[in-house]
C-alpha atoms as a PDB file:
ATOM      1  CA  UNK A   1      70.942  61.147 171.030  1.00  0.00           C
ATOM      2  CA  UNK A   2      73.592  62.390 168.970  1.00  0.00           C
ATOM      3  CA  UNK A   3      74.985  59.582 165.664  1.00  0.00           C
ATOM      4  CA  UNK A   4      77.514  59.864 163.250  1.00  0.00           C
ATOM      5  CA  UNK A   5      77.194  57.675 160.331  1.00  0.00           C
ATOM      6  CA  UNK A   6      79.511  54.563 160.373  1.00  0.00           C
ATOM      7  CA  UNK A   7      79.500  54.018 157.025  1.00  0.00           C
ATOM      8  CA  UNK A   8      82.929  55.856 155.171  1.00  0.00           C
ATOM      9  CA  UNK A   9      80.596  56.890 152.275  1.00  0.00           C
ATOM     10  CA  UNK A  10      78.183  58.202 154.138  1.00  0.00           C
ATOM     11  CA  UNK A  11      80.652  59.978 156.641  1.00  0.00           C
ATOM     12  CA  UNK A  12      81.961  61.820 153.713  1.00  0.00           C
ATOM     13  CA  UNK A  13      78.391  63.451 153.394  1.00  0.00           C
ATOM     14  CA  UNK A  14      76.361  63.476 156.281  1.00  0.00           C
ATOM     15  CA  UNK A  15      77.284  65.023 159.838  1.00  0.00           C
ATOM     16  CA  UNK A  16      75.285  63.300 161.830  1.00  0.00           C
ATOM     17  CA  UNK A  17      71.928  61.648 162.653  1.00  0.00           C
ATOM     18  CA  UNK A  18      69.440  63.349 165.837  1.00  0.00           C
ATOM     19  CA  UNK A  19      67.515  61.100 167.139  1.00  0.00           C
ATOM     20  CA  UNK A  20      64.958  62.220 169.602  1.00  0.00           C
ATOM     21  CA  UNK A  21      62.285  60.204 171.254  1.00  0.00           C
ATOM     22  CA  UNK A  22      61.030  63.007 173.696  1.00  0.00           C
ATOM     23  CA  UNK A  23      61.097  66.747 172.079  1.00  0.00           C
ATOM     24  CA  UNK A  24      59.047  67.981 174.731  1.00  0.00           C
ATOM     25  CA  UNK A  25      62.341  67.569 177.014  1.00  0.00           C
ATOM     26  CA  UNK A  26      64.046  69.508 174.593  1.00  0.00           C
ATOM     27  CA  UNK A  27      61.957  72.133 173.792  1.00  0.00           C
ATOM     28  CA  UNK A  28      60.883  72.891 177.730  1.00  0.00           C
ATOM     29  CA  UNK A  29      62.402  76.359 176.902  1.00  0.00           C
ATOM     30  CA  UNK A  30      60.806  77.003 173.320  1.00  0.00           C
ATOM     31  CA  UNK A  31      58.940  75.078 171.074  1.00  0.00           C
ATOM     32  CA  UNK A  32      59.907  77.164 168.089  1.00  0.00           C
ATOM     33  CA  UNK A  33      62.566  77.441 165.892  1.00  0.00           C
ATOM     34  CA  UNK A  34      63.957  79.716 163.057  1.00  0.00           C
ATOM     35  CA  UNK A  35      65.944  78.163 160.438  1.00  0.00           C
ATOM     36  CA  UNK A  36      68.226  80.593 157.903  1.00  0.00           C
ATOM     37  CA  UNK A  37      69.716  80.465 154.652  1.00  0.00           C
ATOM     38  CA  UNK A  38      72.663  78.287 154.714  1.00  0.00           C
ATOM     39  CA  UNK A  39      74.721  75.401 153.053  1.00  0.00           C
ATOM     40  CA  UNK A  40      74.317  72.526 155.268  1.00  0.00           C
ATOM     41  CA  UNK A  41      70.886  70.755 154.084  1.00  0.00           C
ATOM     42  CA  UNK A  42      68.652  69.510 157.007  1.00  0.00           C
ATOM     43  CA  UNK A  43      66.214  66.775 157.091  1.00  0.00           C
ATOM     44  CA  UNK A  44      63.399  66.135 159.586  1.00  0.00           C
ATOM     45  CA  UNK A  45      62.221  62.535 159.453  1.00  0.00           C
ATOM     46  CA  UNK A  46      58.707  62.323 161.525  1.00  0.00           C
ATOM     47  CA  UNK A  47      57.753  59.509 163.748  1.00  0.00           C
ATOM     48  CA  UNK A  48      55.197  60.733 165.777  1.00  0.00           C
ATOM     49  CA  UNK A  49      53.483  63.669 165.719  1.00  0.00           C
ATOM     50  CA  UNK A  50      53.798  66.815 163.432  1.00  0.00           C
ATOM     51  CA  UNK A  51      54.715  70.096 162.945  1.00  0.00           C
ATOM     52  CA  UNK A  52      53.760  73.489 161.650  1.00  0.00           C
ATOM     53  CA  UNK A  53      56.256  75.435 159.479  1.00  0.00           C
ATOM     54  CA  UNK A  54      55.801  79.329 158.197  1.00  0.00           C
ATOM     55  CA  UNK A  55      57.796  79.359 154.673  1.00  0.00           C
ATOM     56  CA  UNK A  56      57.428  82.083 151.576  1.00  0.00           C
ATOM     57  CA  UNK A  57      53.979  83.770 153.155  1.00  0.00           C
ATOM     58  CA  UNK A  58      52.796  80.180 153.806  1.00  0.00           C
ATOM     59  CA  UNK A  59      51.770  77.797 156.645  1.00  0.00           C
ATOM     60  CA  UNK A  60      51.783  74.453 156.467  1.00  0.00           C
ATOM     61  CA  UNK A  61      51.225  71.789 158.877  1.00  0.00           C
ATOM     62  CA  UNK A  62      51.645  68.301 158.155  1.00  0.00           C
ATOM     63  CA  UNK A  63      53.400  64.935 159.875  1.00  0.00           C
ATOM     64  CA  UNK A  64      55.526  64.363 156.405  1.00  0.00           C
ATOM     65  CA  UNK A  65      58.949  64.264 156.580  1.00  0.00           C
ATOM     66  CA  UNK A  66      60.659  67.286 155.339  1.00  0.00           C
ATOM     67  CA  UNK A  67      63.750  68.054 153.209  1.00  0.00           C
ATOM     68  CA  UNK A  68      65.515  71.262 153.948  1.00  0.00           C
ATOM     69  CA  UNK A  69      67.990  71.491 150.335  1.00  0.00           C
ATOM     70  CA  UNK A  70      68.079  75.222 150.257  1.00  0.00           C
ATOM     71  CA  UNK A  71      66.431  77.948 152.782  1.00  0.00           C
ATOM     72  CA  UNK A  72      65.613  81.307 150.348  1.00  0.00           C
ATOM     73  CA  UNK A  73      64.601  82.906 153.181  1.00  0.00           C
ATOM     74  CA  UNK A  74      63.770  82.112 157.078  1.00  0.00           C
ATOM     75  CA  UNK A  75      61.664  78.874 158.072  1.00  0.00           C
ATOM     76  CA  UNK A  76      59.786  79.577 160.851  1.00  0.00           C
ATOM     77  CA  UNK A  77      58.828  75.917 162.809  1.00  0.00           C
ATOM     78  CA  UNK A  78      56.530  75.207 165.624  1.00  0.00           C
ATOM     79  CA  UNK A  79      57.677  71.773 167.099  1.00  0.00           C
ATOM     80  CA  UNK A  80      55.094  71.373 170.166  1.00  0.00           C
ATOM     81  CA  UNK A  81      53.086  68.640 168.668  1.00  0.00           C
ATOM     82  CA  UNK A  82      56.054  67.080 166.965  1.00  0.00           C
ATOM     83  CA  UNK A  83      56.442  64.427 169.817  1.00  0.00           C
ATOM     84  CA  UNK A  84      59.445  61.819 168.441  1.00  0.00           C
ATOM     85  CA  UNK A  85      61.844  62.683 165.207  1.00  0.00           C
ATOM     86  CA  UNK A  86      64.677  62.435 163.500  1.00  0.00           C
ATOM     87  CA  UNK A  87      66.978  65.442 162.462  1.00  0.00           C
ATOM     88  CA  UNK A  88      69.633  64.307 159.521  1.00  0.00           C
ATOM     89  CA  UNK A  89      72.199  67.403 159.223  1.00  0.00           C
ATOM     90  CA  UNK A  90      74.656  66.856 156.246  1.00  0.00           C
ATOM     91  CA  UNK A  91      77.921  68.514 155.827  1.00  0.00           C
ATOM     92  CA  UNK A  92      78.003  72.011 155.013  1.00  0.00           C
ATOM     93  CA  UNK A  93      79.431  71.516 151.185  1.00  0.00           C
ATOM     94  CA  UNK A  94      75.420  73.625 150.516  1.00  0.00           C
ATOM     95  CA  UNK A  95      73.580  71.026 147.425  1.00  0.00           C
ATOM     96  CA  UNK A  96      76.993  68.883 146.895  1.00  0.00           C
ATOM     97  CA  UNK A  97      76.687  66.751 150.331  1.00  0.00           C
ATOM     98  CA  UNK A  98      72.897  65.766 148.961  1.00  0.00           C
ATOM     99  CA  UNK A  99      73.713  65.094 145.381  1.00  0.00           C
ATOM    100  CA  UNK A 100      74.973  61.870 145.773  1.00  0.00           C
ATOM    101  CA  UNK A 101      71.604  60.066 147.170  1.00  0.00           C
ATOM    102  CA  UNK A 102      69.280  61.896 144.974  1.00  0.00           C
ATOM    103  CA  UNK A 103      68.323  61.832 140.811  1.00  0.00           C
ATOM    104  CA  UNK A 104      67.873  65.447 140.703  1.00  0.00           C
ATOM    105  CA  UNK A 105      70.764  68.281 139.793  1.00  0.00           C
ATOM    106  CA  UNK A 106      71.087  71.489 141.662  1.00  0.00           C
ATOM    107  CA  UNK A 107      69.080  73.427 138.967  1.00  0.00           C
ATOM    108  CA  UNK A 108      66.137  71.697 139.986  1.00  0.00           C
ATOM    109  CA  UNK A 109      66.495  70.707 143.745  1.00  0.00           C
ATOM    110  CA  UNK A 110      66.954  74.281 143.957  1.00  0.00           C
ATOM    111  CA  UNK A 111      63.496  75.420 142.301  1.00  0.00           C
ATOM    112  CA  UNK A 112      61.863  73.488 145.219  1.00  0.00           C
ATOM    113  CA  UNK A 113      64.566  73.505 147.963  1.00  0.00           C
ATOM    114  CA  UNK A 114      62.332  72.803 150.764  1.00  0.00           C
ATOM    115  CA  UNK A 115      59.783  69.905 149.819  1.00  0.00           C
ATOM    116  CA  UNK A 116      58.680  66.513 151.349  1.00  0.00           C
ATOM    117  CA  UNK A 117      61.224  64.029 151.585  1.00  0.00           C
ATOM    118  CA  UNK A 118      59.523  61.745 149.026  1.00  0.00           C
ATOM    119  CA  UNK A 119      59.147  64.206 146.328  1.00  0.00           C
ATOM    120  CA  UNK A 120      63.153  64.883 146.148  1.00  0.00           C
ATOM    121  CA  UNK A 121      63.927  61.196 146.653  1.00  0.00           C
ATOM    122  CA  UNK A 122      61.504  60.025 144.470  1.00  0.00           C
ATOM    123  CA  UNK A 123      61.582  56.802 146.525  1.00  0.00           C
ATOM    124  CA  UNK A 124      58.219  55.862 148.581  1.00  0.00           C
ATOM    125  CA  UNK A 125      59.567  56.203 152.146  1.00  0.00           C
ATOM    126  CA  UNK A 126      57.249  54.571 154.286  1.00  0.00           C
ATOM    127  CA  UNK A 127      57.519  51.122 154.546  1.00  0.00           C
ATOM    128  CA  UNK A 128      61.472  52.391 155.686  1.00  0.00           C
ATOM    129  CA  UNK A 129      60.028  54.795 158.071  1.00  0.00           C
ATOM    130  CA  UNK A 130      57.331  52.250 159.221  1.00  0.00           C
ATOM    131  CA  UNK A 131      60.593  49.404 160.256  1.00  0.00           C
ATOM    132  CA  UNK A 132      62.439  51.575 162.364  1.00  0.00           C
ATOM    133  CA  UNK A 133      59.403  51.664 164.842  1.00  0.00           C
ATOM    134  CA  UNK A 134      60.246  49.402 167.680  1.00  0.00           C
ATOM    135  CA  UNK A 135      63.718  49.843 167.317  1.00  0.00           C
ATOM    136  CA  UNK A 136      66.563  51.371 169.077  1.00  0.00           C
ATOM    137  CA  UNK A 137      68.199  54.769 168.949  1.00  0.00           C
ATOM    138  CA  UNK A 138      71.494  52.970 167.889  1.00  0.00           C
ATOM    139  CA  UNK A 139      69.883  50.298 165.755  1.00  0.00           C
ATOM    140  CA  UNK A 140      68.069  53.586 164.081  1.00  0.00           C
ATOM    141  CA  UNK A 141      70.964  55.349 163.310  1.00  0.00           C
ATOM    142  CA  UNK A 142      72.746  51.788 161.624  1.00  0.00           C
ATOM    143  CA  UNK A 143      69.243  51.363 159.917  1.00  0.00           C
ATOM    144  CA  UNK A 144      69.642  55.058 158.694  1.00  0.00           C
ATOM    145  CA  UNK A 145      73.261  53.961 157.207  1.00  0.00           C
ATOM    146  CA  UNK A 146      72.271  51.107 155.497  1.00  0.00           C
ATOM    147  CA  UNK A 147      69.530  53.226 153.510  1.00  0.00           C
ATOM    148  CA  UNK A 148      71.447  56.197 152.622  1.00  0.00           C
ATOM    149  CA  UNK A 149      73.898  53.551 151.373  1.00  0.00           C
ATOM    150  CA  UNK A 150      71.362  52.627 149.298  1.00  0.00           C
ATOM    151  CA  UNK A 151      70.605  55.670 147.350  1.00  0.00           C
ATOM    152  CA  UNK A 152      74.560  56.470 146.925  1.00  0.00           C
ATOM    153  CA  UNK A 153      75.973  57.204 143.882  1.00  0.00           C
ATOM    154  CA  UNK A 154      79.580  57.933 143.783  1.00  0.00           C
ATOM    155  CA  UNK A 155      79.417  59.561 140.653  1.00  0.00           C
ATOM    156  CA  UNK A 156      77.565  61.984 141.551  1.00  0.00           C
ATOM    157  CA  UNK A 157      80.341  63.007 144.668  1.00  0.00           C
ATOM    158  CA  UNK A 158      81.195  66.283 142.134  1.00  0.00           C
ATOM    159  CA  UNK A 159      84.195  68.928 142.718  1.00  0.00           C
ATOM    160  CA  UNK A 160      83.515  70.602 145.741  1.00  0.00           C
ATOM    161  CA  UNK A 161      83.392  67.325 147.836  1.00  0.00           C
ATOM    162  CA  UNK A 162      86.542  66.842 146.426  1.00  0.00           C
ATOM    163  CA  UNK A 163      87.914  70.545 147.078  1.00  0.00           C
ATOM    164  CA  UNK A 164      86.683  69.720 150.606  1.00  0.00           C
ATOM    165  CA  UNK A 165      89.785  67.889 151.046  1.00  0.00           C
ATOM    166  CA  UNK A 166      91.806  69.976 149.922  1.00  0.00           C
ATOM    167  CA  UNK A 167      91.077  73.476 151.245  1.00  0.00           C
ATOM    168  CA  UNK A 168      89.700  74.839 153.677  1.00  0.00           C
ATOM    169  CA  UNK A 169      86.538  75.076 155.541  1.00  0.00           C
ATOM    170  CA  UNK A 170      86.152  78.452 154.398  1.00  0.00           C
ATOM    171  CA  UNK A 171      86.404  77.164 150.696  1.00  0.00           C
ATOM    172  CA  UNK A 172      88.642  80.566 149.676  1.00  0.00           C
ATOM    173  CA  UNK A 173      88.413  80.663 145.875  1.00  0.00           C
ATOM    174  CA  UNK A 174      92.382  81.733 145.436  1.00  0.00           C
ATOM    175  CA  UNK A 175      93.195  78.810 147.322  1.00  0.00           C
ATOM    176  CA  UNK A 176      91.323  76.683 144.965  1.00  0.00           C
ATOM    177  CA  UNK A 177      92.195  78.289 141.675  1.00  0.00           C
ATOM    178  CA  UNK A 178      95.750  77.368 142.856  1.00  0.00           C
ATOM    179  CA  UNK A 179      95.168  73.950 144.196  1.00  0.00           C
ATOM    180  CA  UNK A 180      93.559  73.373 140.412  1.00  0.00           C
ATOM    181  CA  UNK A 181      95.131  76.043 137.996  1.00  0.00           C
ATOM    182  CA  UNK A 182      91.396  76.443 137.160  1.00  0.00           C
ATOM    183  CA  UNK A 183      90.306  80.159 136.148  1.00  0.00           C
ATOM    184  CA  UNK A 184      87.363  81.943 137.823  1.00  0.00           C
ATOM    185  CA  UNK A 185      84.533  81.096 135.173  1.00  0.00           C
ATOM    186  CA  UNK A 186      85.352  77.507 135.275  1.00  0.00           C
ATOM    187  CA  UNK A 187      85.352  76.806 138.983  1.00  0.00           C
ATOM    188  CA  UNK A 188      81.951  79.423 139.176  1.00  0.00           C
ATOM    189  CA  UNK A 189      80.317  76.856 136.799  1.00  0.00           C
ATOM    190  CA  UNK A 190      81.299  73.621 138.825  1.00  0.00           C
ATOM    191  CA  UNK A 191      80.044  75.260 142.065  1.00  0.00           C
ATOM    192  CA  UNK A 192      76.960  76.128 140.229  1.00  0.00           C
ATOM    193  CA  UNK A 193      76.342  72.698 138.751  1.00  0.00           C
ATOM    194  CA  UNK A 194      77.265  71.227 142.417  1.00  0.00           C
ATOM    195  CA  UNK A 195      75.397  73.912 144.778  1.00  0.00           C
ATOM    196  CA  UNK A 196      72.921  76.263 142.660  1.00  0.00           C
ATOM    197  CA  UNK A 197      75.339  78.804 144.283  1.00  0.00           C
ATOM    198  CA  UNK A 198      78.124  81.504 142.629  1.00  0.00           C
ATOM    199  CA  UNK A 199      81.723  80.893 144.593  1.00  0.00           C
ATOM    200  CA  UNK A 200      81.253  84.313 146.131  1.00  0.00           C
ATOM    201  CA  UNK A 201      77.783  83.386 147.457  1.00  0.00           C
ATOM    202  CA  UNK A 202      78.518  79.915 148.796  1.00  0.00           C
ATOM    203  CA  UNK A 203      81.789  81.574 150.547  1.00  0.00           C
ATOM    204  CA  UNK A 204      79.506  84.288 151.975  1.00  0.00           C
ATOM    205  CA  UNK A 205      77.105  81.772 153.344  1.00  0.00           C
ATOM    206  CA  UNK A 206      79.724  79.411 154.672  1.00  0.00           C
ATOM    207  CA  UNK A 207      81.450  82.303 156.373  1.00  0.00           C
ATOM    208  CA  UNK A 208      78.325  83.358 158.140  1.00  0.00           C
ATOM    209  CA  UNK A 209      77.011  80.023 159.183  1.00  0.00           C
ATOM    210  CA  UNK A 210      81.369  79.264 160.756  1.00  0.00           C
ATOM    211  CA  UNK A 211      80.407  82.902 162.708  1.00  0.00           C
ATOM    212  CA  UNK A 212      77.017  81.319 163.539  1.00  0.00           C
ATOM    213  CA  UNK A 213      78.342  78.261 164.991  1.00  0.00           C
ATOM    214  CA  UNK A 214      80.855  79.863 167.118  1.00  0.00           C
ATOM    215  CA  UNK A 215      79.105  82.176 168.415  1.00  0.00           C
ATOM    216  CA  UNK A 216      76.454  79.532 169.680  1.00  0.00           C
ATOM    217  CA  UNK A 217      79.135  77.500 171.252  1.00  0.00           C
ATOM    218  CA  UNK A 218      80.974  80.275 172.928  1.00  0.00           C
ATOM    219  CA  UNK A 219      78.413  82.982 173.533  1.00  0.00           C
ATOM    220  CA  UNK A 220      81.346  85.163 172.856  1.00  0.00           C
ATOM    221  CA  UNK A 221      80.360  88.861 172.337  1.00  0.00           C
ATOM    222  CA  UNK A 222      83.384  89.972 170.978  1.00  0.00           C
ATOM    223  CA  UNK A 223      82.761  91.066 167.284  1.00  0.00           C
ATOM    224  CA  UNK A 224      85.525  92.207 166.596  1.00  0.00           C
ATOM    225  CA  UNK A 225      87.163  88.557 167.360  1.00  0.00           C
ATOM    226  CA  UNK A 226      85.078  87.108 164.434  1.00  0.00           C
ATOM    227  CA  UNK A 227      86.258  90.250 162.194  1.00  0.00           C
ATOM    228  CA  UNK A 228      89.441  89.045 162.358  1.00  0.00           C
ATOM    229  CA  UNK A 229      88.944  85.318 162.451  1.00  0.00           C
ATOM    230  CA  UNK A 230      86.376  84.697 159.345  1.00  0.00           C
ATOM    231  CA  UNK A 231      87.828  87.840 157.600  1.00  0.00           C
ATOM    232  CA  UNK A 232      84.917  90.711 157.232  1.00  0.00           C
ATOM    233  CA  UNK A 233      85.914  93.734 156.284  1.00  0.00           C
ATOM    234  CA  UNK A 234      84.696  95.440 159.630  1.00  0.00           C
ATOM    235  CA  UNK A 235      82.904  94.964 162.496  1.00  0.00           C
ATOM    236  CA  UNK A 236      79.904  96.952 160.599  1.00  0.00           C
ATOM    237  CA  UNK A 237      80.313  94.722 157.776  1.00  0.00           C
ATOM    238  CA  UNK A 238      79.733  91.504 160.538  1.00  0.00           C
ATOM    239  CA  UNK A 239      76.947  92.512 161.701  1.00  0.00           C
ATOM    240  CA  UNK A 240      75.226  93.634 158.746  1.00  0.00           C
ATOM    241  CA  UNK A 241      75.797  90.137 156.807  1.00  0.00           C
ATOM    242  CA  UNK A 242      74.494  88.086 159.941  1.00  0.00           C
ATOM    243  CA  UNK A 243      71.635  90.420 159.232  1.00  0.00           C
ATOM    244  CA  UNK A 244      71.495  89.819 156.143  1.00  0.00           C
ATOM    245  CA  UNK A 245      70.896  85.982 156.424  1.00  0.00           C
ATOM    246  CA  UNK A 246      68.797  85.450 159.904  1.00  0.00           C
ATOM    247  CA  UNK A 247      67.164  89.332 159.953  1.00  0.00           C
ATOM    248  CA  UNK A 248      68.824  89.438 163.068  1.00  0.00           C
ATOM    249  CA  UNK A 249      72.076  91.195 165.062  1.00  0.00           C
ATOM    250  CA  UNK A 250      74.183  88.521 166.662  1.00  0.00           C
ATOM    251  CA  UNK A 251      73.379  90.413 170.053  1.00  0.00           C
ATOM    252  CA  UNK A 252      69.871  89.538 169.580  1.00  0.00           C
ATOM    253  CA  UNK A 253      70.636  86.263 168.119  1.00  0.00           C
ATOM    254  CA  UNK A 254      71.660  85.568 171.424  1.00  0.00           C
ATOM    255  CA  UNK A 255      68.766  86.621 173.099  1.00  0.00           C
ATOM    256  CA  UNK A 256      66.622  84.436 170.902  1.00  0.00           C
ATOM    257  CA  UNK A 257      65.079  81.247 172.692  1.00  0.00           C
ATOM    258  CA  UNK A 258      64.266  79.869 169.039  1.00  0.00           C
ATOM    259  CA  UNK A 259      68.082  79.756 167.880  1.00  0.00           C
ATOM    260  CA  UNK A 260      69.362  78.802 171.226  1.00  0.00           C
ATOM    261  CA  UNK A 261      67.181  76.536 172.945  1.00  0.00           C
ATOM    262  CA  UNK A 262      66.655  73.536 170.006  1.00  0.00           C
ATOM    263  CA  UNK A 263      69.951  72.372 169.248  1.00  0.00           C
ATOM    264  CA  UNK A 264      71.846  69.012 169.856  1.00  0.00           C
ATOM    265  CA  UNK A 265      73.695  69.887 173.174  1.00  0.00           C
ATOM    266  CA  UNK A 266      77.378  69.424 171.412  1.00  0.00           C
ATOM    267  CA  UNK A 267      76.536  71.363 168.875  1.00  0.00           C
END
């Protein structure tokens, strides 16, 4: 079941909470899924079972909740023994929607931008994780509120959650030099203090990931539709920047069971 936070704080920052209690109905098609370099952080909460995750030339498998900051390159997971869960997906501001509930800046969040959920925290997590057992998926989700709330810190909300309300999703740089009169160099170093990104990189990956999401939702195989909508150059240019970030074409992207099949059904 699909949550959004209920909390305005925590709305400004987090998407929305997954909560499955039966991933084997959900993954009848494919257990496996491929996760690319992107700006919307991910979190996998475990509550029963675990998982085994190909990352950097390593496997791992473990029943430790995981915190996705930053993806360098492709996580490969196989869910089939992960048997309940809880998938947090923040907004896609990239480091800034996570900054406000942890102690650690984007320098060093990014230097180990996929670790356990109590090492970037640095809270002990499972006497929280232990209480929700027992309880609703609704109860869960307020539950979930309540401790996100608790780890908030307003100021650490930084400029580009507060560009986010004033520009668009595609977070074009002109647009915000001339919302804040700010030169180039200024506004690279807040979006480097508030992502670990450059402007032109975080743009790049939020254009790709807009593309990604539409062409999910739509299956539409037009190419040259997203050429014109999200403003490549080309239709070349398209497809070689979704290959760029997922090693894949969008044709075969898909064709792909792994980047189809496990997905919140709205989504």
């Amino acid at each position: 079941m699909i949550f959004e936070p209920s909390i305005p704080e925590i709305q400004k920052h987090i998407d929305h909470y997954w909560i499955i209690n039966d991933f084997a109905v959900l993954t009848k098609a494919s257990p496996f899924m491929y996760a690319y370099p992107g700006i919307t952080p991910d979190m996998i909460i475990v509550l029963e079972g675990h998982y085994k995750m190909t990352y950097m030339g390593q496997t791992y498998q473990s029943n430790r909740s995981m915190l996705f900051s930053f993806i360098h390159e492709h996580v490969y997971l196989d869910l089939s023994q992960l048997k309940r869960c809880i998938i947090i997906k923040f907004k896609s501001r990239g480091l800034s929607s996570l900054q406000p509930f942890v102690k650690a800046n984007a320098e060093r969040i990014m230097k180990d931008s996929v670790a356990f959920v109590n090492d970037v925290f640095d809270i002990e997590i499972s006497h929280f994780l232990t209480s929700l057992n027992g309880l609703s998926s609704e109860q869960i989700a307020a539950s979930l509120d309540e401790w996100f709330l608790s780890l908030y810190n307003k100021e650490d909300e930084g400029f580009i959650v507060e560009m986010a309300q004033e520009v668009s999703d595609t977070f074009d740089i002109k647009t915000i030099m001339n919302a804040t009169g700010y030169s180039y160099s200024t506004i690279e170093r807040y979006f480097k203090r508030d992502t670990g990104l450059t402007p032109k990189r975080f743009q790049s990956l939020k254009r790709y990931k807009l593309a990604i999401r539409e062409l999910y939702v739509t299956r539409n195989s037009d190419w040259q539709h997203y050429v014109a909508k999200y403003g490549y150059y080309d239709q070349s240019h398209f497809i070689k920047e979704i290959k760029r970030y997922t090693n894949h074409t969008p044709a075969r992207l898909l064709n792909t069971p792994a980047f189809i099949e496990v997905r919140p059904l709205y989504l």
